[in-house]
C-alpha atoms as a PDB file:
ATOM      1  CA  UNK A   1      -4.408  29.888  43.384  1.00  0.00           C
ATOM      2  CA  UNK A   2      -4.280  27.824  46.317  1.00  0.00           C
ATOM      3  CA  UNK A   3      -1.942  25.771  47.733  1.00  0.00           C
ATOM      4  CA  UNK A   4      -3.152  22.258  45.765  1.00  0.00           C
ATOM      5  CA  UNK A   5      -3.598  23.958  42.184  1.00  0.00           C
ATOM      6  CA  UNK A   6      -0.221  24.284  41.292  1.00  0.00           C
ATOM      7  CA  UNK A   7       0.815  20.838  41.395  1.00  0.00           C
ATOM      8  CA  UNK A   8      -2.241  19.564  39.637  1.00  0.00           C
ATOM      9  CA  UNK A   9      -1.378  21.752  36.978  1.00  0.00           C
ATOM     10  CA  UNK A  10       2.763  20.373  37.066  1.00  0.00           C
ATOM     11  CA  UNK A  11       1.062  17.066  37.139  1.00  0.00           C
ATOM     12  CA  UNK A  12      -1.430  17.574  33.885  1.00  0.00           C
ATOM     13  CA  UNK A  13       0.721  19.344  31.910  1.00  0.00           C
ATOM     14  CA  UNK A  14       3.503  16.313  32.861  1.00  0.00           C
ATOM     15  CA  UNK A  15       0.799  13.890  31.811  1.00  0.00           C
ATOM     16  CA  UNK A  16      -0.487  15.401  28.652  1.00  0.00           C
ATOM     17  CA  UNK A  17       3.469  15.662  27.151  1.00  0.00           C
ATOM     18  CA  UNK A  18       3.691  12.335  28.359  1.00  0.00           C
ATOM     19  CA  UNK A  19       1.154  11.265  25.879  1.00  0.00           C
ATOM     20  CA  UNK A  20       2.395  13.477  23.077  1.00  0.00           C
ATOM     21  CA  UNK A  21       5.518  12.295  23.189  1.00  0.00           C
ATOM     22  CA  UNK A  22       4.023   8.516  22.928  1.00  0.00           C
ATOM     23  CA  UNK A  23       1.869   9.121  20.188  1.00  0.00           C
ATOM     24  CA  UNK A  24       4.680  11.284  18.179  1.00  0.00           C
ATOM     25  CA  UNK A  25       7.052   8.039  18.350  1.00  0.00           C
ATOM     26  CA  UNK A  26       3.899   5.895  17.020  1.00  0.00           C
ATOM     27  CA  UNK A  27       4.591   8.005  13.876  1.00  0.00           C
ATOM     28  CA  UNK A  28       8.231   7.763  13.864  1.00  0.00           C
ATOM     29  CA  UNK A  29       7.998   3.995  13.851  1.00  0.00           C
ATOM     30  CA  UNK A  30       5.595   4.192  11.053  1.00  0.00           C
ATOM     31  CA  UNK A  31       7.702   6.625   9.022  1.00  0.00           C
ATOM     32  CA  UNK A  32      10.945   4.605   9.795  1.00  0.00           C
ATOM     33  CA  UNK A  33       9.334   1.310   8.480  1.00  0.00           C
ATOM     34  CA  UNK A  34       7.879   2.516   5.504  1.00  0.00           C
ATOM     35  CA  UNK A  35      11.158   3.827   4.805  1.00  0.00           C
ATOM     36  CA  UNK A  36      13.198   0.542   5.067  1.00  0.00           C
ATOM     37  CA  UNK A  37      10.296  -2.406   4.099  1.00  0.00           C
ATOM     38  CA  UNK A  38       9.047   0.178   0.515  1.00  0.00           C
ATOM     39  CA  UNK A  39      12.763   0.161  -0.985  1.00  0.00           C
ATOM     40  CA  UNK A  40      13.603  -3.613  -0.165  1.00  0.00           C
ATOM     41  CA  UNK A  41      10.111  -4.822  -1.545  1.00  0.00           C
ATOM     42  CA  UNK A  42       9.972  -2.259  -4.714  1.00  0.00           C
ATOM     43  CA  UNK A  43      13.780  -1.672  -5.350  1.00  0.00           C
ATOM     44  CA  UNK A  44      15.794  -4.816  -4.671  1.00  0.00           C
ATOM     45  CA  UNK A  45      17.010  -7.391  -7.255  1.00  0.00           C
ATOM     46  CA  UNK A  46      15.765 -10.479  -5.640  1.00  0.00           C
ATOM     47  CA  UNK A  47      13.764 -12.894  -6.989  1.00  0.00           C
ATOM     48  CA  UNK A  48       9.091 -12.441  -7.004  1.00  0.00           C
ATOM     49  CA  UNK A  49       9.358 -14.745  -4.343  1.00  0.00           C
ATOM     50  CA  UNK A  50      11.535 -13.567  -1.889  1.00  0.00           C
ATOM     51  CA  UNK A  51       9.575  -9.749  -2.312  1.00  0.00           C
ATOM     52  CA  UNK A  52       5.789 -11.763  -1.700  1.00  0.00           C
ATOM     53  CA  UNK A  53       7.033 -13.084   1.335  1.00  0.00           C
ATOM     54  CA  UNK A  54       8.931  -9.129   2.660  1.00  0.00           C
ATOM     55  CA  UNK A  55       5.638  -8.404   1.702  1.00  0.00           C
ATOM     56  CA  UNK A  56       3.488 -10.864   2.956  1.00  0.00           C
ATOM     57  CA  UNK A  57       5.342  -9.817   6.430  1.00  0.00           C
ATOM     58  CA  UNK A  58       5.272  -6.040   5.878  1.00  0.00           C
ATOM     59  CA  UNK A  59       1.630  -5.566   5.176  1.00  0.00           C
ATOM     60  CA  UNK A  60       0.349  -6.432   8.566  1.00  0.00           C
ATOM     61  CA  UNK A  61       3.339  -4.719  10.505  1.00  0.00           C
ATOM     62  CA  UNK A  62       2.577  -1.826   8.440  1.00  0.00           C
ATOM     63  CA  UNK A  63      -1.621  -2.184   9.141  1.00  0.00           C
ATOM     64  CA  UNK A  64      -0.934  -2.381  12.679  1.00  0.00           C
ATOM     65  CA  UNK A  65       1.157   0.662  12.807  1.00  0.00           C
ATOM     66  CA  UNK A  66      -1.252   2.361  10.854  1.00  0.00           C
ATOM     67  CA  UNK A  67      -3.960   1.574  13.070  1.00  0.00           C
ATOM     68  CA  UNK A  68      -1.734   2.481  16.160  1.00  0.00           C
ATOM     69  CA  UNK A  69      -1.519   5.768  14.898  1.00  0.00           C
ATOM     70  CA  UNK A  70      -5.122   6.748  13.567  1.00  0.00           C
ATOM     71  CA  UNK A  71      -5.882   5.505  17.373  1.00  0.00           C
ATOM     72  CA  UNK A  72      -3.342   7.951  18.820  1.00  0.00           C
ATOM     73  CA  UNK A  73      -4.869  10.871  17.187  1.00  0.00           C
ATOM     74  CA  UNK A  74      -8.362   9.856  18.315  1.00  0.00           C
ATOM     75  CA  UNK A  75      -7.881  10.820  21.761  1.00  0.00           C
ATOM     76  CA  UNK A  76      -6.627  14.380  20.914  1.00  0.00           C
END
């Protein structure tokens, strides 16, 4: 090797678990509010109109996560 190499390898291997590590806690958010909204909308007592709007709420939030992670694992 010489004397540059090392460091650009330090450097790309910092990078790439850099963006592991970003796109793992995409899914974590995704898994952690499916968890919480699906009970409160499915397996609450409140009243139809209280769950439409949870729901009316959850349904993009959950879209947009969705889509944050399909795009994360694009770029692998």
């Amino acid at each position: 090797m010489r004397n540059g190499e090392p460091g650009m390898f330090i450097g790309l291997s910092t990078l790439r678990n850099g963006y592991m590590q970003m796109q793992w806690s995409r899914v974590q958010m995704f898994l952690v509010f499916n968890t919480i909204a699906l009970p409160i909308v499915l397996g609450t007592g409140q009243p139809e109109v209280v769950k439409f709007f949870i729901s009316l709420v959850a349904v993009p939030i959950h879209l947009l996560l969705l889509n944050a992670v399909l795009r994360a694992n694009v770029g692998l």
